[in-house]
Protein backbone atom coordinates (compact mmCIF):
# COMPACT_ATOMS: atom_id res chain seq x y z
CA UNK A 1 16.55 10.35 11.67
CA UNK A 2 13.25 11.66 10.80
CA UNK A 3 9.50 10.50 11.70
CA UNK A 4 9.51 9.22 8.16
CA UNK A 5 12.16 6.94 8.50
CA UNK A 6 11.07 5.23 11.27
CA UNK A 7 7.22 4.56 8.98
CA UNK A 8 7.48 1.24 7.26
CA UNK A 9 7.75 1.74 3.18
CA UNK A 10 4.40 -0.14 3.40
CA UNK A 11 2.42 2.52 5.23
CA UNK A 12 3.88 5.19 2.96
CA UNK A 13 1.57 7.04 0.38
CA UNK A 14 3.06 6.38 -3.38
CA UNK A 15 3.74 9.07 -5.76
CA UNK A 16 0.46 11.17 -6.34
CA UNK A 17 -0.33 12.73 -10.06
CA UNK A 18 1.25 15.61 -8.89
CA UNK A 19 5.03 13.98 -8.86
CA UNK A 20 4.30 12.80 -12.68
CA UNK A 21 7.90 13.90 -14.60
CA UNK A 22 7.71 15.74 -17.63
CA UNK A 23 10.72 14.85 -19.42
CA UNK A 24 12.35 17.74 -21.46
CA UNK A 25 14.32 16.82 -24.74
CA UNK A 26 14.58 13.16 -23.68
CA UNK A 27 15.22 11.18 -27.00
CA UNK A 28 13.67 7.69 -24.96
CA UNK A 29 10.41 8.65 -25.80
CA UNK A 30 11.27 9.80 -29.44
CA UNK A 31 9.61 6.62 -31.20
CA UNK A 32 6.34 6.73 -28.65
CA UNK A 33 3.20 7.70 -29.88
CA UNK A 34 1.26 10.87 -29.56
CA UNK A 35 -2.28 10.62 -27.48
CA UNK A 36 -3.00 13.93 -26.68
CA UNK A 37 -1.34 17.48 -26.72
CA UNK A 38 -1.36 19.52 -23.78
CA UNK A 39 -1.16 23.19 -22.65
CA UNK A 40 -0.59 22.68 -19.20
CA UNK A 41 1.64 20.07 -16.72
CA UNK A 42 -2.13 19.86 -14.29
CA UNK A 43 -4.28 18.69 -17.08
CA UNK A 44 -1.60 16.51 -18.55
CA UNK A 45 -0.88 14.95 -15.33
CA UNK A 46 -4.83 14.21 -14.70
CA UNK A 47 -5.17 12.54 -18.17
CA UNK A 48 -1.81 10.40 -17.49
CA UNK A 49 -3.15 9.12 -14.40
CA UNK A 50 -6.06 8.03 -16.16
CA UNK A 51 -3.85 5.75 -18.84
CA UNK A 52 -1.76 4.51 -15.65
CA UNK A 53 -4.75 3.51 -13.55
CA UNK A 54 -6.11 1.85 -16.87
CA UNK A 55 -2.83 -0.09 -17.06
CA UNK A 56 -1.40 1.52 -19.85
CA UNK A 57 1.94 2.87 -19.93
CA UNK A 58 2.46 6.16 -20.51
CA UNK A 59 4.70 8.95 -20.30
CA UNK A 60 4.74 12.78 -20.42
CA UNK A 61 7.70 14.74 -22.58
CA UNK A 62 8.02 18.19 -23.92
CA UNK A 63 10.54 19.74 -26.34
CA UNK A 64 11.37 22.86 -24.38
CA UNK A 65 11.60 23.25 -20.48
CA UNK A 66 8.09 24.63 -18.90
CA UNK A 67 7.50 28.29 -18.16
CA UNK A 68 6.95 28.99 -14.41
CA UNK A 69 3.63 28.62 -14.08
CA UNK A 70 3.45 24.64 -15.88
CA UNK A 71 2.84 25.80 -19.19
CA UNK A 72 4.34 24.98 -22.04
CA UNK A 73 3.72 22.45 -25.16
CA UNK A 74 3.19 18.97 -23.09
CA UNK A 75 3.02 15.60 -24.67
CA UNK A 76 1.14 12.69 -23.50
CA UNK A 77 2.89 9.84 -25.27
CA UNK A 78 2.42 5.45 -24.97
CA UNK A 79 4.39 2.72 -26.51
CA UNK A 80 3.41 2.82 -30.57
CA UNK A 81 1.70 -0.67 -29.99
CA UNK A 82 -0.78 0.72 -27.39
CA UNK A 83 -1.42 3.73 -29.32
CA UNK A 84 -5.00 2.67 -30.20
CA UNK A 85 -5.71 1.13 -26.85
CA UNK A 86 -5.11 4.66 -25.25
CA UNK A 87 -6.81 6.57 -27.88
CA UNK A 88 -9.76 4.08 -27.28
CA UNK A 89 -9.89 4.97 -23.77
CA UNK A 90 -9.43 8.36 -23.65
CA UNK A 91 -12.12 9.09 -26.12
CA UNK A 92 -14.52 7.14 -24.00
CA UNK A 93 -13.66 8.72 -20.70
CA UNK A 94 -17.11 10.72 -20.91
CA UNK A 95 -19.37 8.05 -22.42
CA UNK A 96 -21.04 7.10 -18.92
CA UNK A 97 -21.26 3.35 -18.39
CA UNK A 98 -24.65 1.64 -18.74
């Protein structure tokens, strides 16, 4: 038994950007929408965590497996009925607030 196990779940940190899946070949996600394509897993992962933290659901998915170094053909997809939503606020991610 570990130091971990004796810290409540509570105190624990959650899952950081950096533990985002991308899931390979996964037919789930077939009928989800397209937001944004993606070159790399670090820059797809920072724009997922931006839908999350918005409250939109999101996922990312790739057709073949990632090269070593994160790079590959990444997809950041939502449920078809919040495609707009996310578009919407990804778009205005740089528009400063007034």
């Amino acid at each position: 038994m570990g130091l971990r196990d004796w810290i409540p779940r509570s105190w624990r940190p959650e899952k950081g950007p950096g533990q985002t899946p991308v899931y390979v070949d996964d037919p789930t996600f077939e009928r989800w929408e397209v937001v944004r394509d993606f070159g790399d897993v670090r820059t797809a992962r920072a724009w997922h965590q931006a839908l999350v933290e918005a409250g939109i659901e999101a996922v990312l998915t790739a057709d073949w497996p990632l090269d070593r170094f994160g790079h590959g053909d990444i997809a950041l997809r939502v449920p078809g009925d919040r495609w707009s939503e996310a578009e919407m606020h990804l778009s205005n991610l740089d528009v400063p607030d007034y």
